[in-house]
C-alpha atoms as a PDB file:
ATOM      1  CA  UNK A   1     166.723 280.317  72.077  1.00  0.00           C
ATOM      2  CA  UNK A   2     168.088 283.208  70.608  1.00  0.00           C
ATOM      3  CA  UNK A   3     168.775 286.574  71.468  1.00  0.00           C
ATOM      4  CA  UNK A   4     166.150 288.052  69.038  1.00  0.00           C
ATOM      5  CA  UNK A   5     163.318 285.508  70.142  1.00  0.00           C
ATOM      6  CA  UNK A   6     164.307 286.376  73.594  1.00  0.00           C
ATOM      7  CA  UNK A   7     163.876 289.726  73.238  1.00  0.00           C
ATOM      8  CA  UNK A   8     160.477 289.337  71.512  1.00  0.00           C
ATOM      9  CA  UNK A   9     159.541 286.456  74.416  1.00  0.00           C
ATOM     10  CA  UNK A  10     159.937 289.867  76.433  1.00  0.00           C
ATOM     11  CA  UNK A  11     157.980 291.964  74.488  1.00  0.00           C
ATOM     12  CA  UNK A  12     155.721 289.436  74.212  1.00  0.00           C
ATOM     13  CA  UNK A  13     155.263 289.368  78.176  1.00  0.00           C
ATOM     14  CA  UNK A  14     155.710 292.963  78.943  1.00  0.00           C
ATOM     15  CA  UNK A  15     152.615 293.845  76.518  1.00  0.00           C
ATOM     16  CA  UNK A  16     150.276 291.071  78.473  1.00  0.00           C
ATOM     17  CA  UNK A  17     151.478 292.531  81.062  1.00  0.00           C
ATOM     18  CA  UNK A  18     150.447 295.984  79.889  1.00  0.00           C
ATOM     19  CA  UNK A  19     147.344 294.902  78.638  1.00  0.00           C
ATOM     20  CA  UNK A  20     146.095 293.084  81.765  1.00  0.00           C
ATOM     21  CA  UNK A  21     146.841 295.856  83.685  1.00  0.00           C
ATOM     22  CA  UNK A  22     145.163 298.316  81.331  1.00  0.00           C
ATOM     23  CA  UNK A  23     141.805 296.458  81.732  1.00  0.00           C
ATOM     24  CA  UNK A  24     142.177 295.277  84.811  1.00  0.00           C
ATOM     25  CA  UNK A  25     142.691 299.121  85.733  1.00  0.00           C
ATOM     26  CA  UNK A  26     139.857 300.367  83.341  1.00  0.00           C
ATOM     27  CA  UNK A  27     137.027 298.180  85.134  1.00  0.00           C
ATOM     28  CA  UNK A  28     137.369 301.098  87.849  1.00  0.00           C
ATOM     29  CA  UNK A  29     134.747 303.466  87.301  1.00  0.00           C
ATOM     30  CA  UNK A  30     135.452 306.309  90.095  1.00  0.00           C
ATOM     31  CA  UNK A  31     138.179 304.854  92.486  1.00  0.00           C
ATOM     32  CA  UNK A  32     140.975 303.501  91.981  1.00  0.00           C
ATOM     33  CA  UNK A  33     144.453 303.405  93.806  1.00  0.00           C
ATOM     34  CA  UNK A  34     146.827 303.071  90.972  1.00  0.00           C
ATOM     35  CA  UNK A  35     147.904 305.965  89.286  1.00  0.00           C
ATOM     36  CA  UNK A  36     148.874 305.029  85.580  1.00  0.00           C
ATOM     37  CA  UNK A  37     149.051 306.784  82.502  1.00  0.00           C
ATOM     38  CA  UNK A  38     149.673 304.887  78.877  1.00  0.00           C
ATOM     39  CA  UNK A  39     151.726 306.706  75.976  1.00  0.00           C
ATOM     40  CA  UNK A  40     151.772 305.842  72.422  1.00  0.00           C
ATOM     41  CA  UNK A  41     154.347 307.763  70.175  1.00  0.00           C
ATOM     42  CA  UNK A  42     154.472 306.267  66.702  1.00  0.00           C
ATOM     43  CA  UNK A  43     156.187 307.305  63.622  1.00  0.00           C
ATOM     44  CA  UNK A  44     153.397 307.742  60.592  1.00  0.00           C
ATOM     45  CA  UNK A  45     156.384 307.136  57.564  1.00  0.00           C
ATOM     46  CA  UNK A  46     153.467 308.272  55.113  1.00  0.00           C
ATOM     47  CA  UNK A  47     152.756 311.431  56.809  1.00  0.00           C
ATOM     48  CA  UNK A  48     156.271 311.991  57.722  1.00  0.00           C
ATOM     49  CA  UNK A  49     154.534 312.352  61.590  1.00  0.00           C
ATOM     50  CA  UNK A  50     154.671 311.817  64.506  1.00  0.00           C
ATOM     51  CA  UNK A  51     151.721 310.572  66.223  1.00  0.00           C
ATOM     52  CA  UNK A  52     151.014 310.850  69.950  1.00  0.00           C
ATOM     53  CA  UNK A  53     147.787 309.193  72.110  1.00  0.00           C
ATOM     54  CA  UNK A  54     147.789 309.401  75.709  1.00  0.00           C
ATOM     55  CA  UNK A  55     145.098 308.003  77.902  1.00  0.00           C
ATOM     56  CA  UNK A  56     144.662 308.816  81.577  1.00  0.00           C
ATOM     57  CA  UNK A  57     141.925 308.163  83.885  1.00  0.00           C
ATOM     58  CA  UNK A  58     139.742 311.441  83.633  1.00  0.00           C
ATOM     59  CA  UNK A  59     139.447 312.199  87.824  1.00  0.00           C
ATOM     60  CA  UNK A  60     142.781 312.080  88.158  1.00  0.00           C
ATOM     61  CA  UNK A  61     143.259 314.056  84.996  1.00  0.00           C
ATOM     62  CA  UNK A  62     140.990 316.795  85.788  1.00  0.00           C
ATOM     63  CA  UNK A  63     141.953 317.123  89.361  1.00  0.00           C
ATOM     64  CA  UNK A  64     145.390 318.049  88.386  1.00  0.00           C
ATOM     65  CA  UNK A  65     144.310 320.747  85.689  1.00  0.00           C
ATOM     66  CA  UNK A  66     141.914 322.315  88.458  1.00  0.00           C
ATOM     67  CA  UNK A  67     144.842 322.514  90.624  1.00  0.00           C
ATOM     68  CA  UNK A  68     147.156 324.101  88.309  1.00  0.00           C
ATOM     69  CA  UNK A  69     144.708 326.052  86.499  1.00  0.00           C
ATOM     70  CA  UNK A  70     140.733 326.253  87.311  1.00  0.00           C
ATOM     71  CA  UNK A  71     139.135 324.886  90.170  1.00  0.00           C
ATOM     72  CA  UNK A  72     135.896 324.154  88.702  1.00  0.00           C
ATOM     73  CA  UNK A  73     137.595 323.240  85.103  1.00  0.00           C
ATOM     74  CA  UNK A  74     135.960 319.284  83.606  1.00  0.00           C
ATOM     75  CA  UNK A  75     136.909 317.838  80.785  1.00  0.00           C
ATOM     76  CA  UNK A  76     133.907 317.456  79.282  1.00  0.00           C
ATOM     77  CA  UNK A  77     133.735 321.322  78.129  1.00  0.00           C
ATOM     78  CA  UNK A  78     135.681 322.362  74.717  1.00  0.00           C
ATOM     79  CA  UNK A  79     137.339 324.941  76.584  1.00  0.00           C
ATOM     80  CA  UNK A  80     139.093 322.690  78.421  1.00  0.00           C
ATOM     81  CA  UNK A  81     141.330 322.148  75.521  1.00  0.00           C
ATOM     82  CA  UNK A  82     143.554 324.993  75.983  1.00  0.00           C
ATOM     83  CA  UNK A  83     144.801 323.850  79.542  1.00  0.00           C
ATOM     84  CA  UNK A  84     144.952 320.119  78.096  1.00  0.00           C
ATOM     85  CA  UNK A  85     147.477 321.632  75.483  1.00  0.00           C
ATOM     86  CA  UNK A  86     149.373 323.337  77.952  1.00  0.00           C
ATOM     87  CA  UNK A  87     150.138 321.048  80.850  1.00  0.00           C
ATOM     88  CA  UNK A  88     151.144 318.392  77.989  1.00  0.00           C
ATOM     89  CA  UNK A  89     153.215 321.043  76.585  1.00  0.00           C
ATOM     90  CA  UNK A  90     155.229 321.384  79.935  1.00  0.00           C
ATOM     91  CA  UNK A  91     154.962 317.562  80.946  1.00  0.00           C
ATOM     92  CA  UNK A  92     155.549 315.022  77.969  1.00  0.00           C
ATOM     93  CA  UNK A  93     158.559 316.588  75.803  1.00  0.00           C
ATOM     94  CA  UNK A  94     159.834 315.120  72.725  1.00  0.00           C
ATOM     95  CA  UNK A  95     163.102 315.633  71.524  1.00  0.00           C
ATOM     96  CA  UNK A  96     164.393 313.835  67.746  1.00  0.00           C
ATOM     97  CA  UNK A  97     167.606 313.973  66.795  1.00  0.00           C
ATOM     98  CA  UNK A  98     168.840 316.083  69.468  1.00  0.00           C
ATOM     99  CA  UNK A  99     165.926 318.888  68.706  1.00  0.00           C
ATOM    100  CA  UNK A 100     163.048 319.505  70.909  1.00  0.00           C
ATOM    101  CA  UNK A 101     159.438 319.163  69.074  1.00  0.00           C
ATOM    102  CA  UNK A 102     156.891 321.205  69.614  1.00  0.00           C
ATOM    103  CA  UNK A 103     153.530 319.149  69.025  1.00  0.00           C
ATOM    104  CA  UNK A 104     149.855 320.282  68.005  1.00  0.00           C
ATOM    105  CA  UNK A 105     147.201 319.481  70.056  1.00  0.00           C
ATOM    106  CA  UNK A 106     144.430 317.441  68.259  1.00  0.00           C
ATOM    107  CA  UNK A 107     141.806 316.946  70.372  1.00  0.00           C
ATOM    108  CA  UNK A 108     140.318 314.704  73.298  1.00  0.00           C
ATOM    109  CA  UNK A 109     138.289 312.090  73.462  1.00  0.00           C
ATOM    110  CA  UNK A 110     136.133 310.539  76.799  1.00  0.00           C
ATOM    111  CA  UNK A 111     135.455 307.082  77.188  1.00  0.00           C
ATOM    112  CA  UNK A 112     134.129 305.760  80.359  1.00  0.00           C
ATOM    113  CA  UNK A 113     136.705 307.065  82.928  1.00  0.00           C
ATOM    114  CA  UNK A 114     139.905 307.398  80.922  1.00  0.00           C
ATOM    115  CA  UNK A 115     140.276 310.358  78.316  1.00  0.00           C
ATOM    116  CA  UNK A 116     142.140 310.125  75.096  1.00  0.00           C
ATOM    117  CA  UNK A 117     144.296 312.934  74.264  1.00  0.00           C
ATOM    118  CA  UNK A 118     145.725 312.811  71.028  1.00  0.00           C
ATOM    119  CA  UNK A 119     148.406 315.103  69.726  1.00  0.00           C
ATOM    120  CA  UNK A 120     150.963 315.185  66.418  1.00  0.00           C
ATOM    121  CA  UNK A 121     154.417 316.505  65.709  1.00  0.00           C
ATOM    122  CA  UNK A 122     154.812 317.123  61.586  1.00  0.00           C
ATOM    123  CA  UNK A 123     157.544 317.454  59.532  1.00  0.00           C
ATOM    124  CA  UNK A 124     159.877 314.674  60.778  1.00  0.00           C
ATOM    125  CA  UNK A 125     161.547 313.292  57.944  1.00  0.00           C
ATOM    126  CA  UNK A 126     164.686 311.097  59.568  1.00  0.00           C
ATOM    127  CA  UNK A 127     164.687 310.016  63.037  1.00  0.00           C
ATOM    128  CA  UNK A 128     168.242 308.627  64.101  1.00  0.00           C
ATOM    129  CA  UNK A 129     167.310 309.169  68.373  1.00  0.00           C
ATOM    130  CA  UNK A 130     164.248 310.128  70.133  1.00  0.00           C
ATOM    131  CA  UNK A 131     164.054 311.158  73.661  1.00  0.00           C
ATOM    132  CA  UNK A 132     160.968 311.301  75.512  1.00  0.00           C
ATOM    133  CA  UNK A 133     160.434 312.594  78.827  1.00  0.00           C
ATOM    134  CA  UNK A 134     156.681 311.847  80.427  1.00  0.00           C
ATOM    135  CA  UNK A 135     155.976 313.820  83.925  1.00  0.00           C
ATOM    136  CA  UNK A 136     152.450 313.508  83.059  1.00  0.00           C
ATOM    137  CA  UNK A 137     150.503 313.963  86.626  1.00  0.00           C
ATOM    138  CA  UNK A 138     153.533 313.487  88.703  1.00  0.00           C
ATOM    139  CA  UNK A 139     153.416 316.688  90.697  1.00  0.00           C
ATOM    140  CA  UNK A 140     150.193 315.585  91.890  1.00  0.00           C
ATOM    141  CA  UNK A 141     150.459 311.840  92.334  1.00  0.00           C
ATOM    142  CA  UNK A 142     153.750 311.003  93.955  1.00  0.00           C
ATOM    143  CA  UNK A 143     153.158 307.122  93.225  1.00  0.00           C
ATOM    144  CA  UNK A 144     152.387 308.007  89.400  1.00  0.00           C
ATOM    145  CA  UNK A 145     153.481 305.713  86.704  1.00  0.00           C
ATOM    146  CA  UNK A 146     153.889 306.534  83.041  1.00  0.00           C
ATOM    147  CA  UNK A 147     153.799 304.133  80.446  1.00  0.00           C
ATOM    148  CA  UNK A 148     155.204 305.168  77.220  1.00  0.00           C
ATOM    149  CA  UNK A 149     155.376 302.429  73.827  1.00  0.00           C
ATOM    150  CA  UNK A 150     157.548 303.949  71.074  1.00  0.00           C
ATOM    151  CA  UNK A 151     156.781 302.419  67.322  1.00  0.00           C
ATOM    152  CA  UNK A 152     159.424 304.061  65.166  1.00  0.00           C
ATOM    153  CA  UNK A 153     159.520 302.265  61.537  1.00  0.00           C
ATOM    154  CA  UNK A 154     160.354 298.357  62.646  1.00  0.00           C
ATOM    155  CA  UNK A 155     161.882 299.487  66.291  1.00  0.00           C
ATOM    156  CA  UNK A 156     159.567 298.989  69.525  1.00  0.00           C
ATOM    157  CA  UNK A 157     160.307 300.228  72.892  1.00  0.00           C
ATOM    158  CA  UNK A 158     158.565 300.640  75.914  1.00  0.00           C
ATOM    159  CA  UNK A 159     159.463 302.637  78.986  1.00  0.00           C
ATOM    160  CA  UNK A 160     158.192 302.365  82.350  1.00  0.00           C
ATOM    161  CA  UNK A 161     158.405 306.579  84.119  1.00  0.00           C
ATOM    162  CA  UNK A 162     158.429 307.032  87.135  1.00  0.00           C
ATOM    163  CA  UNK A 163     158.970 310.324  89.436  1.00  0.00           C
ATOM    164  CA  UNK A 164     162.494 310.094  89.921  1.00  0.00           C
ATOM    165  CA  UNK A 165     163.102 308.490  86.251  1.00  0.00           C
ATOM    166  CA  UNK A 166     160.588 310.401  83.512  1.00  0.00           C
ATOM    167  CA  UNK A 167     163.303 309.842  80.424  1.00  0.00           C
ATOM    168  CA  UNK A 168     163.932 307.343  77.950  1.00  0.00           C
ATOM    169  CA  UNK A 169     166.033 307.802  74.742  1.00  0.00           C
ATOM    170  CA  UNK A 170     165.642 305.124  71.648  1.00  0.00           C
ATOM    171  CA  UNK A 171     169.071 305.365  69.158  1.00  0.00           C
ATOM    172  CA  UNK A 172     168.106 303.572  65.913  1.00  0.00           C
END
């Protein structure tokens, strides 16, 4: 076999893997003792974008913006949307080309108990590296993982985050 059908053998496997574990996670409506977030950055070559989704499950979600924010704050209310674009300003952080990216804030998006938040960084014409550094609920959940899938024109990486490692750089 060769190294290039290796590699995709192992892309192959780590997105089952992914995927299993997404729905096998997602069947959980209001407890559940694995702490994972998912992160989708892809470039959009058409709108010369950047476009981010991130899906955690909503208790754990909200129960860290009460904490750093409102106690009595759900993320089923509009105004929720302000805190939403702060904490992911201070906890997912993208950086191209050696520049840190300042993203806008889209909007949100509940389905069953996991809540789509979905964000965009314009004006990014060339990307030669992209960093990305994903503390997304780790200063409440110490056994937090964050799962982050990077499709930048015909490159595909994924990154496993946890606590003590939250950054991954793609060169391409």
């Amino acid at each position: 076999m060769s190294i290039n059908n290796t590699r995709i053998m192992q892309i192959v496997k780590l997105k089952v893997i992914i995927m299993v574990l997404f729905v096998s996670l997602s069947s959980f409506k209001s407890l559940h003792k694995y702490y994972v977030s998912v992160t989708d950055i892809e470039y959009a070559s058409e709108t010369k974008s950047l476009q981010i989704i991130s899906r955690l499950f909503v208790d754990d979600f909200e129960k860290v913006l009460q904490e750093r924010y409102i106690d009595t704050l759900s993320l089923d209310n509009n105004s929720a949307d302000v805190y939403i674009e702060k904490y992911f300003a201070k906890k997912l952080q993208v950086t191209v080309n050696k520049e840190l990216k300042q993203f806008n804030f889209i909007g949100k998006e509940i389905d069953g108990d996991m809540v789509h938040c979905y964000f965009e960084i314009e004006e990014i014409s060339n990307i030669e590296t992209i960093n990305v550094t994903n503390k997304l609920l780790f200063d409440t959940y110490k056994s937090q993982q964050n799962i982050t899938h990077l499709k930048i024109n015909d490159k595909k990486k994924s990154f496993l985050f946890i606590k003590d490692k939250s950054s991954g750089l793609l060169k391409l």
